[in-house]
N, C-alpha and C. Protein backbone atom coordinates (compact mmCIF):
# COMPACT_ATOMS: atom_id res chain seq x y z
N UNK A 1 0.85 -1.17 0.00
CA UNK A 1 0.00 0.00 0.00
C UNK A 1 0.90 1.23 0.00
N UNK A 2 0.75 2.12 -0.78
CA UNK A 2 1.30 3.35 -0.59
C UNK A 2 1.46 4.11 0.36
N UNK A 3 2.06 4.96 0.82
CA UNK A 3 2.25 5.81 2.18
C UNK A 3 1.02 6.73 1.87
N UNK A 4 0.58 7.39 0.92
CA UNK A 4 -1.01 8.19 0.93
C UNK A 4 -1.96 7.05 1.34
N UNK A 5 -2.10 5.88 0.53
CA UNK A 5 -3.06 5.08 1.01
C UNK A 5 -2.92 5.02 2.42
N UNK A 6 -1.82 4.79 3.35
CA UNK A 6 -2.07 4.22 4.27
C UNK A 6 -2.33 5.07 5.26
N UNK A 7 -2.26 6.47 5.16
CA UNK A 7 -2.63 8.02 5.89
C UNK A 7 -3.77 8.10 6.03
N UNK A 8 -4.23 7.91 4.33
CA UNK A 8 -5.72 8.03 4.63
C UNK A 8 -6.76 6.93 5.09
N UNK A 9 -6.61 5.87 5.01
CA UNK A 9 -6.91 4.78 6.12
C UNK A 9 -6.77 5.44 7.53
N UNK A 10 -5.90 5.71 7.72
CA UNK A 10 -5.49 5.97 9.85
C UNK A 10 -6.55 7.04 9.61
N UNK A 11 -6.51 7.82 8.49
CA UNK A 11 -7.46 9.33 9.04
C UNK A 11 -8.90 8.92 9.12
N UNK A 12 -9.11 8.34 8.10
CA UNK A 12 -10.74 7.69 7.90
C UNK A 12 -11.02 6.72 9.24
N UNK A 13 -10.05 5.75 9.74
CA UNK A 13 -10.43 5.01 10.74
C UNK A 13 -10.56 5.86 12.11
N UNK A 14 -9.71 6.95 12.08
CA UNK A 14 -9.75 8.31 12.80
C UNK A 14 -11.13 8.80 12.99
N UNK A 15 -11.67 9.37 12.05
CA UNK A 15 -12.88 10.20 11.86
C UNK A 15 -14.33 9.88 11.29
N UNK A 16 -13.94 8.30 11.19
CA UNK A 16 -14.99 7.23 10.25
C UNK A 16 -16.13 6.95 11.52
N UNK A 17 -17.37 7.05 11.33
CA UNK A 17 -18.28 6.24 12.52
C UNK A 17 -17.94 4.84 11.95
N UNK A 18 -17.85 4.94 11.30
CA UNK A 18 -17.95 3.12 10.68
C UNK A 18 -16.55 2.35 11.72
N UNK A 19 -15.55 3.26 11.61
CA UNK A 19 -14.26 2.56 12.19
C UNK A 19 -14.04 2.88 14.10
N UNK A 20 -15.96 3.00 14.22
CA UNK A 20 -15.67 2.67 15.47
C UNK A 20 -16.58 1.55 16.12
N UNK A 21 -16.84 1.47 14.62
CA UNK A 21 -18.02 0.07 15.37
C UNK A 21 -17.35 -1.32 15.87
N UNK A 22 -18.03 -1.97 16.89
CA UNK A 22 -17.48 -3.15 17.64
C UNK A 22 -16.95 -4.48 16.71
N UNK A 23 -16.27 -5.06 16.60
CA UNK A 23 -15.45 -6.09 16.30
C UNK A 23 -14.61 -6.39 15.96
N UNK A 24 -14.08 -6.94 15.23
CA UNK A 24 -12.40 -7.21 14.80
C UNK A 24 -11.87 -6.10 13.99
N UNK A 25 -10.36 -5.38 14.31
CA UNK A 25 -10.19 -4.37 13.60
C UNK A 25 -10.06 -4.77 12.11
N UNK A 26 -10.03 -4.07 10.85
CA UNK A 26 -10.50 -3.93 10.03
C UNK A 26 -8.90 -4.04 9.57
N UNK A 27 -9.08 -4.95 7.76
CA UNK A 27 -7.37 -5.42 7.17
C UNK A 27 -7.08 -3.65 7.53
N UNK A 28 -5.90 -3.71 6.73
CA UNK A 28 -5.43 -2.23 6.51
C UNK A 28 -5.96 -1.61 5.49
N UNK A 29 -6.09 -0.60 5.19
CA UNK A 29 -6.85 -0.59 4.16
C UNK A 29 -8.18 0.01 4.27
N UNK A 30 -9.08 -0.63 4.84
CA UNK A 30 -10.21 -0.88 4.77
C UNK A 30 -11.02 0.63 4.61
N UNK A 31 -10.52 1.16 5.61
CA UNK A 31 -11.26 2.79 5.93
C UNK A 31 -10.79 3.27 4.57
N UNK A 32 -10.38 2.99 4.23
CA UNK A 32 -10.06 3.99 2.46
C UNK A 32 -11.86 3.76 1.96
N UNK A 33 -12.41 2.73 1.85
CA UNK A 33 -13.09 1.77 0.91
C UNK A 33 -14.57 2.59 1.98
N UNK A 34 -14.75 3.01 3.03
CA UNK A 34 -16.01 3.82 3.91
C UNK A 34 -15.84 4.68 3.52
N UNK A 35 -15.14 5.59 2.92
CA UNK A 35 -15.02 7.04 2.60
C UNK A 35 -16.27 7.11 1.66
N UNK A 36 -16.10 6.59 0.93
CA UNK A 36 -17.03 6.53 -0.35
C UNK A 36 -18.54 5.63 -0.77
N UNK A 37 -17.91 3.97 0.24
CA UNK A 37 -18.97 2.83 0.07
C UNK A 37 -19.35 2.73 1.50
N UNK A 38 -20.66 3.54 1.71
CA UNK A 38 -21.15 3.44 3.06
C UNK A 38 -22.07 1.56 3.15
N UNK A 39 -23.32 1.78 4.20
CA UNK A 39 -23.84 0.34 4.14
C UNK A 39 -24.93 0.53 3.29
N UNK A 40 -25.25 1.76 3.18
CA UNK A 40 -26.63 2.44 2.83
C UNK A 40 -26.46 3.07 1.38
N UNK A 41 -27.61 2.99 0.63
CA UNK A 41 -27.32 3.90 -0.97
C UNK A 41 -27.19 5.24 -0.23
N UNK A 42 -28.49 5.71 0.59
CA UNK A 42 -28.25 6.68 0.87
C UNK A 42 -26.79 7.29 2.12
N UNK A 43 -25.65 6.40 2.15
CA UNK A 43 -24.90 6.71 3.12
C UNK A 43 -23.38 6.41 2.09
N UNK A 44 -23.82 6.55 0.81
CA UNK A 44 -22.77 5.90 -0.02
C UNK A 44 -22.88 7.51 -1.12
N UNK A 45 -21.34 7.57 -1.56
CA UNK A 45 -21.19 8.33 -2.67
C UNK A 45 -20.95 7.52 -3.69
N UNK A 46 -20.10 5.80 -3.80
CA UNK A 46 -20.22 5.28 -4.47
C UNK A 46 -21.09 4.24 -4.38
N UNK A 47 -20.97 3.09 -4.91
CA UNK A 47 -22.17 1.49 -4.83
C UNK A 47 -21.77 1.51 -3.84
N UNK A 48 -23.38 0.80 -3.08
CA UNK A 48 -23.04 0.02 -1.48
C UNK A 48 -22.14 -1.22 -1.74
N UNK A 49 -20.99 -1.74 -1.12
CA UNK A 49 -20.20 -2.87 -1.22
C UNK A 49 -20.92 -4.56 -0.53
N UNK A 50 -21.45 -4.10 0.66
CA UNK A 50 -22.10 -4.50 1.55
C UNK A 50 -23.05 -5.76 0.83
N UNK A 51 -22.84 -7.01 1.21
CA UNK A 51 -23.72 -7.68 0.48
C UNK A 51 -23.31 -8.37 -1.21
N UNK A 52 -22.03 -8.02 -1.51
CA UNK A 52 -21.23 -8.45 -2.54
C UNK A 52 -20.37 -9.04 -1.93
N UNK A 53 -19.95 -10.67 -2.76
CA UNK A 53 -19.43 -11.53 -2.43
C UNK A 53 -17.38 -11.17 -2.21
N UNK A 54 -16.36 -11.80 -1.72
CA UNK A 54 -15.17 -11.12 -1.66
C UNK A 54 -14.71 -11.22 -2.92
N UNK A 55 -15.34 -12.30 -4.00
CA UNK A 55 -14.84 -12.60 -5.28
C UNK A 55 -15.17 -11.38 -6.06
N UNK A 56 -16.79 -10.92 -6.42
CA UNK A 56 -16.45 -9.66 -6.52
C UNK A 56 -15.92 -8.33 -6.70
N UNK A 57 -16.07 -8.47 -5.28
CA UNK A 57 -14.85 -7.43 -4.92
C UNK A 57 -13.38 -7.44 -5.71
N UNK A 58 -12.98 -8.46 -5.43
CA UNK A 58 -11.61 -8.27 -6.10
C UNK A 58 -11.72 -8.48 -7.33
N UNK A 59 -12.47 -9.01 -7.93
CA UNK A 59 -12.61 -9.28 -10.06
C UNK A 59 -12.59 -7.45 -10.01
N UNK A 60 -13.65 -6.80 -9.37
CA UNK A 60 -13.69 -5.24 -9.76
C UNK A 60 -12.51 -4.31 -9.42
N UNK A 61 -12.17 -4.41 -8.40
CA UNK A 61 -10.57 -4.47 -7.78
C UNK A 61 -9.35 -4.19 -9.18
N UNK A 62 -9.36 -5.69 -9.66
CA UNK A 62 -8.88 -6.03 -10.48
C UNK A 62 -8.85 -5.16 -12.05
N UNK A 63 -10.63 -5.33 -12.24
CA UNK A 63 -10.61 -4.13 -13.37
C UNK A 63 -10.67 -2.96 -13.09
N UNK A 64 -10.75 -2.35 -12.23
CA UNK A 64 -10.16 -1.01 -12.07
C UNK A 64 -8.53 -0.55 -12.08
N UNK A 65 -7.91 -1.54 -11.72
CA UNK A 65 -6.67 -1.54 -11.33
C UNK A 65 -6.06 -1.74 -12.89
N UNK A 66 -6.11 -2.43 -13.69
CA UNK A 66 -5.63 -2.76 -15.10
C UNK A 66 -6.52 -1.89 -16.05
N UNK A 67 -7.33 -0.68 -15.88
CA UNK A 67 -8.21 -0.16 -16.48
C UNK A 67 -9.32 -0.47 -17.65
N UNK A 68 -9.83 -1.44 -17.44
CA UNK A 68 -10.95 -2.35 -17.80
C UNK A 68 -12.27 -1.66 -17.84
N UNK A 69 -11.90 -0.52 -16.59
CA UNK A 69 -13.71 0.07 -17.24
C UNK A 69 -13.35 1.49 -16.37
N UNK A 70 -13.82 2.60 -17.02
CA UNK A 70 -13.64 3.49 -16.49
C UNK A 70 -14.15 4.34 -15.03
N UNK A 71 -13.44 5.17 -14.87
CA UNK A 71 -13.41 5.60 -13.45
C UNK A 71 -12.99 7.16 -13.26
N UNK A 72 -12.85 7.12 -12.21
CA UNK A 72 -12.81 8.61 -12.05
C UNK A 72 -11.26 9.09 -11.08
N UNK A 73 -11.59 7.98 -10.01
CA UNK A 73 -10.63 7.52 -8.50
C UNK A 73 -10.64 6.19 -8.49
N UNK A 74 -11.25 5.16 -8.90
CA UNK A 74 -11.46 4.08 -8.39
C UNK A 74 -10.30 3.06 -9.14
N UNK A 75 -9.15 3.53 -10.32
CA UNK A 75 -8.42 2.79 -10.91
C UNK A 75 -7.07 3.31 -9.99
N UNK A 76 -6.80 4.83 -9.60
CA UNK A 76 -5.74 4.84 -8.65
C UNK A 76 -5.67 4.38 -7.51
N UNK A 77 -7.08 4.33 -7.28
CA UNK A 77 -7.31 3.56 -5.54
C UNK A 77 -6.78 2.36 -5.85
N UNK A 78 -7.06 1.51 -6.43
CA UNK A 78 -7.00 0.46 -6.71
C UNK A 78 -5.42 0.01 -6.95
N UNK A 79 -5.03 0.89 -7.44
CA UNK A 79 -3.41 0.31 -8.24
C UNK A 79 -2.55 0.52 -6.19
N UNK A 80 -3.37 0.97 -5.78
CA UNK A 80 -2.50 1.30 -4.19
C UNK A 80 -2.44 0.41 -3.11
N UNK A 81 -3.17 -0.71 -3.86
CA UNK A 81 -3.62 -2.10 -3.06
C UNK A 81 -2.92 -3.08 -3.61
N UNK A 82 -1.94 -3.79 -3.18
CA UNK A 82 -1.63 -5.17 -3.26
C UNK A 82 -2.94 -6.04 -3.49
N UNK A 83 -2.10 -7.24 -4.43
CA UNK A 83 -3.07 -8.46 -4.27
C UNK A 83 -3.58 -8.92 -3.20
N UNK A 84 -3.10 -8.86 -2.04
CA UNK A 84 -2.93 -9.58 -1.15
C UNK A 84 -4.00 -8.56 0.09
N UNK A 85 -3.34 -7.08 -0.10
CA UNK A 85 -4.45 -6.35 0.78
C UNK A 85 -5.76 -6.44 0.07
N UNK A 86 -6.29 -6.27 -1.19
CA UNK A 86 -7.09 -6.15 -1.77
C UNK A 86 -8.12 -7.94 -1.51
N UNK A 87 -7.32 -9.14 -1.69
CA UNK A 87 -7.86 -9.83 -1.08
C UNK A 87 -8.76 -9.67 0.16
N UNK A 88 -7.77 -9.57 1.76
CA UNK A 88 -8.17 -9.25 3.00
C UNK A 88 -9.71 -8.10 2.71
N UNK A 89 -9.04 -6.94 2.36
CA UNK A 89 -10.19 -6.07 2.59
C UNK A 89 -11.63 -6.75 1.37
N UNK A 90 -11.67 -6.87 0.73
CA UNK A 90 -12.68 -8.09 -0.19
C UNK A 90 -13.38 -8.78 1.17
N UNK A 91 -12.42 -9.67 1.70
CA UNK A 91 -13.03 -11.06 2.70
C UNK A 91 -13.70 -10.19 3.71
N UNK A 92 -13.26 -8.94 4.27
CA UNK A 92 -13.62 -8.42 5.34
C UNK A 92 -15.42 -7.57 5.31
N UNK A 93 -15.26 -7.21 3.94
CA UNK A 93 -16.26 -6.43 3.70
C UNK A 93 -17.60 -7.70 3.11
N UNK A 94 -17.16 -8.49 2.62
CA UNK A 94 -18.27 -9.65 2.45
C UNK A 94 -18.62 -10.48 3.79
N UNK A 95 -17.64 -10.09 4.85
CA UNK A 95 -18.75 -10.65 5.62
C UNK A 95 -19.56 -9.75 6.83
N UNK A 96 -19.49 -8.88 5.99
CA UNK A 96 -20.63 -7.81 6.85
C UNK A 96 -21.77 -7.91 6.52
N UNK A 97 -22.90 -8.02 7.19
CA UNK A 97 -24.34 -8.06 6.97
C UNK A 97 -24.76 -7.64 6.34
C-alpha cells in the first residue's frame, strides 16, 4: 500500500463512525473503501459494497486496477492495493451483513 493510502486509512479510521463500530479491527486498508462505500445507498457516494461476495470485490478491484472500465478515482485507488491487501479487505467487507 502506498504511504497516501495508508494516511488516509489511519485518518478515515480516525474520523470514520464506521471505524468505530465493535469487532475485529479492520485489514489495513479498509477505511479507504467507507469514505465513499457506506452500508446504505443513501450513506454511499459510491455502490453500497455491503452484500457483494469477496470474489467480486476483487474481479472489480482487479478491473479497475488494469483499467478495464472506467473511473474517475477508483483505478488509482486500486493500483495502491496489493493483491494480497485487496484480497483481506474483499473477505472483510463480504462478511458484513
Amino acid at each position: 500500500m502506498t504511504p497516501w493510502a495508508r494516511w488516509a486509512a489511519l485518518a478515515l479510521v480516525a474520523w470514520s463512525p464506521q471505524g468505530a463500530l465493535a469487532g475485529p479491527p479492520p485489514p489495513a486498508g479498509a477505511a479507504v473503501c467507507s469514505g465513499c462505500h457506506g452500508a446504505t445507498p443513501d450513506a454511499s457516494v459510491g455502490p453500497v459494497l455491503q452484500g457483494r461476495s469477496a470474489d467480486e470485490i476483487v474481479a472489480a478491484m482487479r478491473d479497475y486496477r488494469e483499467g478495464r472500465v472506467p473511473a474517475t478515482v477508483m483505478d488509482r485507488i486500486a493500483r495502491g492495493f496489493s493483491d494480497e491487501e485487496t484480497r483481506a479487505v474483499a473477505a472483510w467487507i463480504a462478511e458484513k451483513p
